[in-house]
C-alpha atoms as a PDB file:
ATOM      1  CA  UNK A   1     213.671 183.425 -10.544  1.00  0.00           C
ATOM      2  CA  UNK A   2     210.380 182.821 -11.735  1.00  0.00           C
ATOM      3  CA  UNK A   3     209.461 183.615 -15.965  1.00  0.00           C
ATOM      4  CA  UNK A   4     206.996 186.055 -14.823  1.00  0.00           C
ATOM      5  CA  UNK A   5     209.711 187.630 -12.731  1.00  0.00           C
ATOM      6  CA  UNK A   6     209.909 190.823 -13.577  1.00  0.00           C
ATOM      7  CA  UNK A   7     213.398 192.240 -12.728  1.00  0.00           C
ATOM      8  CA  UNK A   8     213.413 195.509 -11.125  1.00  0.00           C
ATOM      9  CA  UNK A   9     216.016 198.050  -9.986  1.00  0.00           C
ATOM     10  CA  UNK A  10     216.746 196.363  -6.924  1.00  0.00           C
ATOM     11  CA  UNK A  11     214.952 198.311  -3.216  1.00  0.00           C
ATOM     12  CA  UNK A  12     217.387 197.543  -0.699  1.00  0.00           C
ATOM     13  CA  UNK A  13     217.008 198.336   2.937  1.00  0.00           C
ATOM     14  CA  UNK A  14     219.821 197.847   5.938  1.00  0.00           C
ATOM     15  CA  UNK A  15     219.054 196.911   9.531  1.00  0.00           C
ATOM     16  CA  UNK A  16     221.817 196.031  12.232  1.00  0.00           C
ATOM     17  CA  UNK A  17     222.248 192.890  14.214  1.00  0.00           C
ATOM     18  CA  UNK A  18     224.001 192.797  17.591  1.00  0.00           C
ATOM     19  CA  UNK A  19     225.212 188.765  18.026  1.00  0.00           C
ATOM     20  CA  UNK A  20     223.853 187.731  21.533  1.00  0.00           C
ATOM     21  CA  UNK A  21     225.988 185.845  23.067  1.00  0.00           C
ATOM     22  CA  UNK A  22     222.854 182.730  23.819  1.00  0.00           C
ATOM     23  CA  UNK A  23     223.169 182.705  19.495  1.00  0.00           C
ATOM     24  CA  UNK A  24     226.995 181.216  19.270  1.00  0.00           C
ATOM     25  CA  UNK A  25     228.312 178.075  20.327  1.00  0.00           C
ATOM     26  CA  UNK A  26     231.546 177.186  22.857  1.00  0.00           C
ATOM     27  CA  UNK A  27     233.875 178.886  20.534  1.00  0.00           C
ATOM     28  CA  UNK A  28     232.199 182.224  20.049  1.00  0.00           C
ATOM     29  CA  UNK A  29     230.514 181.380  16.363  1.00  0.00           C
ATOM     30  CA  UNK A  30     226.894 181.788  15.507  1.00  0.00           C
ATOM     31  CA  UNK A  31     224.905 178.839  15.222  1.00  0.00           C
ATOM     32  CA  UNK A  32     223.954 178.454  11.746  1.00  0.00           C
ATOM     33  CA  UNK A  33     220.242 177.918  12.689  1.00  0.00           C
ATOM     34  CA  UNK A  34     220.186 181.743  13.725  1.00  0.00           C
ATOM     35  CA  UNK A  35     220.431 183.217  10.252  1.00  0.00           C
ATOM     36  CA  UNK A  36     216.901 182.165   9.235  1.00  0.00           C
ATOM     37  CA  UNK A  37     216.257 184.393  12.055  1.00  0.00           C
ATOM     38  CA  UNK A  38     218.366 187.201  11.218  1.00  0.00           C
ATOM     39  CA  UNK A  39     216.593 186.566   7.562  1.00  0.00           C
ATOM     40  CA  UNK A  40     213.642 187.434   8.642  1.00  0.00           C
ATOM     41  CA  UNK A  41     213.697 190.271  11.219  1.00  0.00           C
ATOM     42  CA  UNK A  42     215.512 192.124   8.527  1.00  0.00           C
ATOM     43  CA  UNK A  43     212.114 190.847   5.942  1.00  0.00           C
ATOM     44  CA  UNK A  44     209.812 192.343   8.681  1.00  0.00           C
ATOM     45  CA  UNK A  45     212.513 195.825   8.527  1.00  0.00           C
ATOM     46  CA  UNK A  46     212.019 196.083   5.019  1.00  0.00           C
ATOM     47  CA  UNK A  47     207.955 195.791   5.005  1.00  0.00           C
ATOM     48  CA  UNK A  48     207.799 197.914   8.253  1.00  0.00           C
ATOM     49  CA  UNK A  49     210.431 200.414   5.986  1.00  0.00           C
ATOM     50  CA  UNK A  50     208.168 200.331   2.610  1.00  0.00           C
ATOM     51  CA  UNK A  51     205.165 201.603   4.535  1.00  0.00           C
ATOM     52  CA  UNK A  52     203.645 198.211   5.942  1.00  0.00           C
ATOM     53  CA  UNK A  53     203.764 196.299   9.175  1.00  0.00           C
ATOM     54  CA  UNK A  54     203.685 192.673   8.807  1.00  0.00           C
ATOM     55  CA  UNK A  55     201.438 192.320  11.394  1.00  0.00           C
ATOM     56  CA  UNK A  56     198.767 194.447   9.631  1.00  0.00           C
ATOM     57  CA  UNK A  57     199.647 192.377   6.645  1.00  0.00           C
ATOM     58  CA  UNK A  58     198.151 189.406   8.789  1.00  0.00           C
ATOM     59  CA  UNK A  59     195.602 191.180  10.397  1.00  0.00           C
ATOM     60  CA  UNK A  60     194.257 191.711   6.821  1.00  0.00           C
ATOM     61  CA  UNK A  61     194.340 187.795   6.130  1.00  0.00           C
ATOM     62  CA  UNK A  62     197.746 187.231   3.973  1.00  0.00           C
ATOM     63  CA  UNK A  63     200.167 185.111   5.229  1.00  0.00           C
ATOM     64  CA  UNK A  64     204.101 184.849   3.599  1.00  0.00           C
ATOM     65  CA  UNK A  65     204.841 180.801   4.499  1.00  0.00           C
ATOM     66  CA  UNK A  66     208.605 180.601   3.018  1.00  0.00           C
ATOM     67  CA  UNK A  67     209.152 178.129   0.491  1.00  0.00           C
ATOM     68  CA  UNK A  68     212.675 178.129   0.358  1.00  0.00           C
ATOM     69  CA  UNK A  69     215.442 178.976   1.691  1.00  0.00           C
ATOM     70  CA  UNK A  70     219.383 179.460   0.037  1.00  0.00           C
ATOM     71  CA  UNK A  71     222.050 180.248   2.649  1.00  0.00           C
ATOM     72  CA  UNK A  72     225.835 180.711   1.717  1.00  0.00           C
ATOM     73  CA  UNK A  73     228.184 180.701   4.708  1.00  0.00           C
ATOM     74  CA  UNK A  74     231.663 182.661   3.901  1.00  0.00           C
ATOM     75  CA  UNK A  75     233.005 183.329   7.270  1.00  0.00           C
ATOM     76  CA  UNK A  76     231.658 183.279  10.749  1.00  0.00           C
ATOM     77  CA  UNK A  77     229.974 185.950  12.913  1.00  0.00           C
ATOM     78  CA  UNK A  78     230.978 186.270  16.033  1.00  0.00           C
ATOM     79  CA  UNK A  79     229.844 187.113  19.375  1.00  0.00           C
ATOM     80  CA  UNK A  80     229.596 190.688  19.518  1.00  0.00           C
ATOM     81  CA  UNK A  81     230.020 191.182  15.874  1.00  0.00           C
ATOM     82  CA  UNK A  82     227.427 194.381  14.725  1.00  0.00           C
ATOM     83  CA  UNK A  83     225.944 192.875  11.715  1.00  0.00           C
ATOM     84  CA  UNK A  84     224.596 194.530   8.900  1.00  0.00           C
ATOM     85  CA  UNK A  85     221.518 192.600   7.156  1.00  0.00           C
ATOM     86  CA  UNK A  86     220.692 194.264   3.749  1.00  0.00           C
ATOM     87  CA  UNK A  87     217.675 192.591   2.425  1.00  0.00           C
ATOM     88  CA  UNK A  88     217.232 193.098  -1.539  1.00  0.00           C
ATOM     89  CA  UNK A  89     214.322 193.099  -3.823  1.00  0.00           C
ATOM     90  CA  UNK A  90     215.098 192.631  -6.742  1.00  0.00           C
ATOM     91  CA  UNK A  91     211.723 191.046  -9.321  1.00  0.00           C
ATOM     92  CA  UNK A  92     208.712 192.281  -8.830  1.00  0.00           C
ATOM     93  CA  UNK A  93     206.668 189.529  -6.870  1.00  0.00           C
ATOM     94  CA  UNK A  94     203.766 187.838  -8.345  1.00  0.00           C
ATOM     95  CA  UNK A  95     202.158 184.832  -6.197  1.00  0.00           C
ATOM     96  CA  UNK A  96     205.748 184.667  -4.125  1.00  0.00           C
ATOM     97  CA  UNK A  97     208.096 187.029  -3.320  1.00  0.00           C
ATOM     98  CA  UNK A  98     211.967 186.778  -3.540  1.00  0.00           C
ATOM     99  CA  UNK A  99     213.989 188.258  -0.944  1.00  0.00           C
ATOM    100  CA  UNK A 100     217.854 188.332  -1.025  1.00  0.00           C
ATOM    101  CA  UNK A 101     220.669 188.981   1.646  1.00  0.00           C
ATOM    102  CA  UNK A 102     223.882 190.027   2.164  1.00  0.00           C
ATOM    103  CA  UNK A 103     224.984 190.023   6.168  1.00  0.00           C
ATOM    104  CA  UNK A 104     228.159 191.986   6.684  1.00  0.00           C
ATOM    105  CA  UNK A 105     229.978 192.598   9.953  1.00  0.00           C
ATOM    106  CA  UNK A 106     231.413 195.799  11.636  1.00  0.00           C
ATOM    107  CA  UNK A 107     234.701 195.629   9.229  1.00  0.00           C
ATOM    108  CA  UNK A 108     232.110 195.530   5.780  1.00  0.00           C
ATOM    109  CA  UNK A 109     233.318 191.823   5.271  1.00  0.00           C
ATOM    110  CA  UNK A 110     230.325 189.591   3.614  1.00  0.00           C
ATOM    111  CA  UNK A 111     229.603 187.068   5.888  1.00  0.00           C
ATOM    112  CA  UNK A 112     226.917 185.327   4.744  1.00  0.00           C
ATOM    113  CA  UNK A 113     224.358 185.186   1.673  1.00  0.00           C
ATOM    114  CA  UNK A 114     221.079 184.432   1.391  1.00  0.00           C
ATOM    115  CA  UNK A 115     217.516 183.906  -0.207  1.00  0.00           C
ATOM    116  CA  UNK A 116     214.298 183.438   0.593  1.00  0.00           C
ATOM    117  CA  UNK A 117     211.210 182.741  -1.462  1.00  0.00           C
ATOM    118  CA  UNK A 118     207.680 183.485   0.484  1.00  0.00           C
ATOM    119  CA  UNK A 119     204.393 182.326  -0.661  1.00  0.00           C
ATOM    120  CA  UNK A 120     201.141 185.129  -0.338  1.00  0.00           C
ATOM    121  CA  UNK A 121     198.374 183.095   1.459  1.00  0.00           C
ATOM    122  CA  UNK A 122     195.163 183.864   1.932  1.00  0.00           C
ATOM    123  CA  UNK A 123     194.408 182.910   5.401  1.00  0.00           C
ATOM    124  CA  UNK A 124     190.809 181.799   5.170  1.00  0.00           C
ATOM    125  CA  UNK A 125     191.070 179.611   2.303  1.00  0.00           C
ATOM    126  CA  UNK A 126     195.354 178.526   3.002  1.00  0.00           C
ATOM    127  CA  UNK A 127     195.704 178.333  -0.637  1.00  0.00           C
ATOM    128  CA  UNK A 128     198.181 180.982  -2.649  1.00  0.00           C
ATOM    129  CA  UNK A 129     197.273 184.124  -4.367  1.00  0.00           C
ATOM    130  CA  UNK A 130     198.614 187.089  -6.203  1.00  0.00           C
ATOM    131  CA  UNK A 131     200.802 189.600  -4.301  1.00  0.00           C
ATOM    132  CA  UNK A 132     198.065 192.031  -2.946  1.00  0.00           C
ATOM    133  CA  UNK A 133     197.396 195.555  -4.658  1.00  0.00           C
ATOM    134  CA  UNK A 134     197.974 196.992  -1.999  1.00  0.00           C
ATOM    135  CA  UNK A 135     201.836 195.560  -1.307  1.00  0.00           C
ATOM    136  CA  UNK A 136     202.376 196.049  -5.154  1.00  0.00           C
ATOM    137  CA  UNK A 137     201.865 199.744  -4.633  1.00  0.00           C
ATOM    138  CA  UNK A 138     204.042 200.054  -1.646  1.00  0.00           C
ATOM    139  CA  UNK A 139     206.451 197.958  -4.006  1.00  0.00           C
ATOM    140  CA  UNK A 140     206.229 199.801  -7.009  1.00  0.00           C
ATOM    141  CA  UNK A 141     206.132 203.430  -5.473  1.00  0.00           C
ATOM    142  CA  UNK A 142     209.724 202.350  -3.730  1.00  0.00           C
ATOM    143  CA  UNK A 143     211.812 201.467  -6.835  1.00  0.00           C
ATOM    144  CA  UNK A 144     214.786 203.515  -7.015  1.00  0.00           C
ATOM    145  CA  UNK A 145     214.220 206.300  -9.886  1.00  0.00           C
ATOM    146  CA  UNK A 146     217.112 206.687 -12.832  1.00  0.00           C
END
């Protein structure tokens, strides 16, 4: 986290994965480079949830690049496994955005874990800027009240 992070009460949302069977290996297992994935169609859930589609985020000229990228394996999904992706804000972005994961399967055992940091980008000029107004409202009208 950031020192400008500002820590927030954390606005969670949930989307569900089926495992493909083209996404696992010989054995059955997901390949690991399929979480990234997982990652973000669960990021584009949680936009598309707070009142935003990421493609009219782009159509408007702001890019998210991801900077980083934190993945904790704990045990495997499986083909067939229904997973649950909650995806977890929990600072207040400022020129990035920090996006955490938890990826549970059909019996509420924590699979994975994960992080992402994404950079705003202003298309024309590809350099970063402050989190739009704009996504900052949608942000700060969706914190969870006491």
């Amino acid at each position: 986290m950031s020192k400008n992070s500002k820590l927030i009460k954390p606005i969670s949302t949930s989307s569900s994965i089926e495992v493909r069977y083209a996404e696992t290996d010989q054995m059955g297992v997901v390949h690991h480079a399929n979480y990234p994935i997982y990652f973000e169609q669960a990021r584009v859930d949680w936009l598309r949830k707070m009142g935003m589609h990421y493609q009219e985020m782009e159509d408007k000229g702001i890019f998210l690049p991801l900077s980083k990228l934190t993945i904790d394996y704990k045990k495997p999904a499986r083909f067939g496994n229904i997973l649950n992706v909650k995806t977890l804000l929990n600072t207040l972005p400022s020129a990035s955005i920090i996006f955490d994961y938890e990826i549970r399967n059909q019996n509420d055992e924590i699979l994975t874990l994960g992080q992402t940091v994404l950079v705003f980008v202003d298309h024309k000029t590809k350099r970063p800027i402050r989190c739009p107004q704009n996504i900052m409202d949608l942000i700060l009208k969706a914190i969870p009240k006491d």
